[in-house]
Protein backbone atom coordinates (compact mmCIF):
# COMPACT_ATOMS: atom_id res chain seq x y z
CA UNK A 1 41.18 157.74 93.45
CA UNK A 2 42.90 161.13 91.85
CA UNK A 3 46.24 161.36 90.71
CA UNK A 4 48.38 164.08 91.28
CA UNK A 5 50.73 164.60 88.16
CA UNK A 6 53.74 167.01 89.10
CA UNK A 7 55.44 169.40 86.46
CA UNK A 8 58.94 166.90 86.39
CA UNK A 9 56.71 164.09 85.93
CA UNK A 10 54.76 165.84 82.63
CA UNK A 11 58.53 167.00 81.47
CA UNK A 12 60.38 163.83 82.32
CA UNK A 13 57.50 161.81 80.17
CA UNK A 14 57.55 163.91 77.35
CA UNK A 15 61.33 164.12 76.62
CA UNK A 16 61.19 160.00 77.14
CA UNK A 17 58.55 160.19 74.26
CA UNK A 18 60.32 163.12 71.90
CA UNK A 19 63.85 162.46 72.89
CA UNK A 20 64.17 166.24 73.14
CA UNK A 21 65.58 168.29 75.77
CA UNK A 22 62.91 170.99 76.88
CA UNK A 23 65.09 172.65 79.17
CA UNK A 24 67.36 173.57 75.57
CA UNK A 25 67.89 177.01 77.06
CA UNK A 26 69.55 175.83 80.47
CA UNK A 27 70.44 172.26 79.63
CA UNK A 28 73.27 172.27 81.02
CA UNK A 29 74.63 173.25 84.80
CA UNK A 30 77.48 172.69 86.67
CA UNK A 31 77.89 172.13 90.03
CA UNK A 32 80.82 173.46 91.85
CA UNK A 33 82.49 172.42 95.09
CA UNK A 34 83.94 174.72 97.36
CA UNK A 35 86.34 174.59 100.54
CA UNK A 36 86.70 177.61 102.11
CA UNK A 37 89.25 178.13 104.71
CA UNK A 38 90.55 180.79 106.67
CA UNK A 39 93.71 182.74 104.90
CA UNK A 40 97.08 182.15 106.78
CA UNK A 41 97.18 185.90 108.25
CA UNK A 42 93.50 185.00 110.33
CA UNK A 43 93.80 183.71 113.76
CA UNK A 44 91.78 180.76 114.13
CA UNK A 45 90.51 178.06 116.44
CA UNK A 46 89.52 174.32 115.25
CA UNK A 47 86.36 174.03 116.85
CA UNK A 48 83.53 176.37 116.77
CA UNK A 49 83.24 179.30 118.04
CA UNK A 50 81.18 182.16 118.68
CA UNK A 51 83.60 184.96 117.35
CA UNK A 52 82.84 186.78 114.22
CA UNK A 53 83.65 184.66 111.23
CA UNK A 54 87.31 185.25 109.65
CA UNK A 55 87.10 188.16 107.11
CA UNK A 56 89.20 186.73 104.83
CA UNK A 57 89.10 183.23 103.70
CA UNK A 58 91.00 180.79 101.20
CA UNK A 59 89.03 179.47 98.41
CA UNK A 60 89.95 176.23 96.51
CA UNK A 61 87.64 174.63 94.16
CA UNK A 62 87.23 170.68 95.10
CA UNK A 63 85.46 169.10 92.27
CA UNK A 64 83.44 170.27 89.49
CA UNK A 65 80.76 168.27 88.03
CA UNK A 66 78.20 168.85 85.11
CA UNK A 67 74.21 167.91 85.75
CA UNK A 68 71.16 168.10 83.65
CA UNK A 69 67.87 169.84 83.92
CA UNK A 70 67.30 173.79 84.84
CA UNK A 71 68.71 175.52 87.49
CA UNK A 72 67.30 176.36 90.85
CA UNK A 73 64.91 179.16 91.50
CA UNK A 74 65.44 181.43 94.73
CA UNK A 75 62.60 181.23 96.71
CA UNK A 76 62.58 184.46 97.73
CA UNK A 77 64.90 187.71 96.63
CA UNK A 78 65.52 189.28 100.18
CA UNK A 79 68.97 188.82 101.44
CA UNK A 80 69.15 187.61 104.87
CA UNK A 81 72.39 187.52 107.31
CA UNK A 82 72.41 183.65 107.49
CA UNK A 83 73.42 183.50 103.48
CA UNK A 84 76.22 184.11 101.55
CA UNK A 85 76.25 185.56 98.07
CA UNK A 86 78.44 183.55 95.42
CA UNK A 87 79.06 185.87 92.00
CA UNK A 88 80.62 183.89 89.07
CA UNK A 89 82.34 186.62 87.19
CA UNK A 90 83.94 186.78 83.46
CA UNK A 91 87.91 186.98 83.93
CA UNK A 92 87.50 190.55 83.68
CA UNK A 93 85.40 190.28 86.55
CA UNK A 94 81.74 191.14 85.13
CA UNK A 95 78.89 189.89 87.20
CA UNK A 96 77.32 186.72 85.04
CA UNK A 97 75.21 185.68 87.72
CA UNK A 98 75.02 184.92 91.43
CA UNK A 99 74.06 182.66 93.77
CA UNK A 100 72.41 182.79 97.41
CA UNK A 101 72.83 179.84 99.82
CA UNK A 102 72.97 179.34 103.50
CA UNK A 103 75.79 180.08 105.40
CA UNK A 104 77.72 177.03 106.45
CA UNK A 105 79.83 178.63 108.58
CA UNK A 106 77.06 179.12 111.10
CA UNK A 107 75.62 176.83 113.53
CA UNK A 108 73.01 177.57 115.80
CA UNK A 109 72.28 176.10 119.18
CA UNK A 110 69.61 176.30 121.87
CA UNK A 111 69.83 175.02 125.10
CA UNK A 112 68.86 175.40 128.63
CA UNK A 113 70.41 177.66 131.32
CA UNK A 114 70.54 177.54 134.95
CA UNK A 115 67.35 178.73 135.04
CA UNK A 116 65.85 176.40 133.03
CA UNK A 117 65.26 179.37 130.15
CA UNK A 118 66.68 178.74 126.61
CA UNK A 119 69.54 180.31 125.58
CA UNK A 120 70.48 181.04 121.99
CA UNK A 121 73.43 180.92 120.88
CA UNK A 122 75.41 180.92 117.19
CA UNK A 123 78.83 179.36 116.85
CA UNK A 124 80.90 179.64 113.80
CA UNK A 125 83.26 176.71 112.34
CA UNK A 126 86.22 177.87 110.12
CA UNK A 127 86.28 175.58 107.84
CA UNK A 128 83.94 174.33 105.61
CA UNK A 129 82.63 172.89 102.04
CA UNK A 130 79.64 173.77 100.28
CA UNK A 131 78.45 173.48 96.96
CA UNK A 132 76.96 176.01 94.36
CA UNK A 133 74.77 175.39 90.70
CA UNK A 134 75.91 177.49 87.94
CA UNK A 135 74.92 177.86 84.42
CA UNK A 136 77.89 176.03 82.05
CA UNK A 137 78.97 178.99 80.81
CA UNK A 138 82.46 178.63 79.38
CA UNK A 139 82.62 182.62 80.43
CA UNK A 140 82.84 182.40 83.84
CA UNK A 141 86.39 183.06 85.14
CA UNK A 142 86.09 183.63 88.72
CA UNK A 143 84.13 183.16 91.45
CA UNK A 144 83.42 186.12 94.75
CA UNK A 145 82.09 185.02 97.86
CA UNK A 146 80.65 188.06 99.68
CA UNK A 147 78.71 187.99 103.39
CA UNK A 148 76.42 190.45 104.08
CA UNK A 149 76.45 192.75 106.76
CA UNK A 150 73.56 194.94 108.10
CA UNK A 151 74.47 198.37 108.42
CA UNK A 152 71.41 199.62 110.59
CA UNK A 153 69.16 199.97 107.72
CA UNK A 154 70.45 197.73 104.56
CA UNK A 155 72.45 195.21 103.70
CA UNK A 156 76.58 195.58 102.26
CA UNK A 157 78.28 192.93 100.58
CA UNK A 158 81.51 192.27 102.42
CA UNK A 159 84.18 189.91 99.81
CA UNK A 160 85.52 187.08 102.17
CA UNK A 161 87.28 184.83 99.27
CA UNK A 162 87.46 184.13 95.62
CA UNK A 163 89.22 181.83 93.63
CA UNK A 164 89.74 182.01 89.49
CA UNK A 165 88.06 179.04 87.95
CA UNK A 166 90.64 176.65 86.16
């Protein structure tokens, strides 16, 4: 019988046994809750839709909470139109880092016609939550939420909220 030892298993044993923390350089995150909702001057609807997303949306920061261990690694660097890009700025507004994750704003359906042949569709909601890991970096003042948008042959950031960090 073979075992398969993981890397978390080989780190997790060996701070158990040294008491030391071998992530020292990113030992500590903090994970950030978002609701984003459309500003007051954007029409919107309650249910999902398939309109363009609002362009401009209200930011409020939910709950904050710090976690252990490293941060996540993007699994790949190309920016797709299904993500959004989250910067965490200093309060002068200097990139520290940023963040890709999936759109939550989109849902995407499939579903028969008259025909019988699928039809794709993609429907947008409004409002939503999501949640981002950032290092704890006491210099972060703000955080920028930008969608991309494909301009025929790359892609342009396009700021749909922020909100300054408390």
């Amino acid at each position: 019988m073979r075992f398969r030892i993981s890397h978390i298993y080989i780190v997790a044993m060996l701070q158990m046994l040294t008491g030391a923390n071998l992530y020292a350089d990113e030992k500590n995150a903090v994970e950030v809750f978002l609701s984003l909702t459309p500003a007051p001057s954007n029409q919107f609807k309650s249910e999902p839709h398939e309109q363009e997303p609002a362009l401009i949306y209200k930011v409020t920061i939910t709950k904050q909470r710090p976690i252990a261990g490293p941060l996540p690694r993007a699994r790949h660097s190309k920016l797709i139109s299904n993500q959004l890009v989250i910067v965490a700025a200093d309060s002068q507004g200097t990139e520290i880092t940023r963040v890709r994750v999936r759109d939550p704003r989109q849902i995407r359906s499939e579903f028969p016609d008259l025909v019988g042949q699928l039809k794709s569709q993609t429907l947008y909601r409004d409002h939503v939550e999501l949640s981002i890991v950032l290092p704890n970096n006491p210099n972060i003042g703000q955080i920028r939420i930008y969608q991309p948008k494909w301009t025929g042959s790359d892609f342009m950031l396009q700021l749909i909220g922020d909100v300054i960090l408390p």
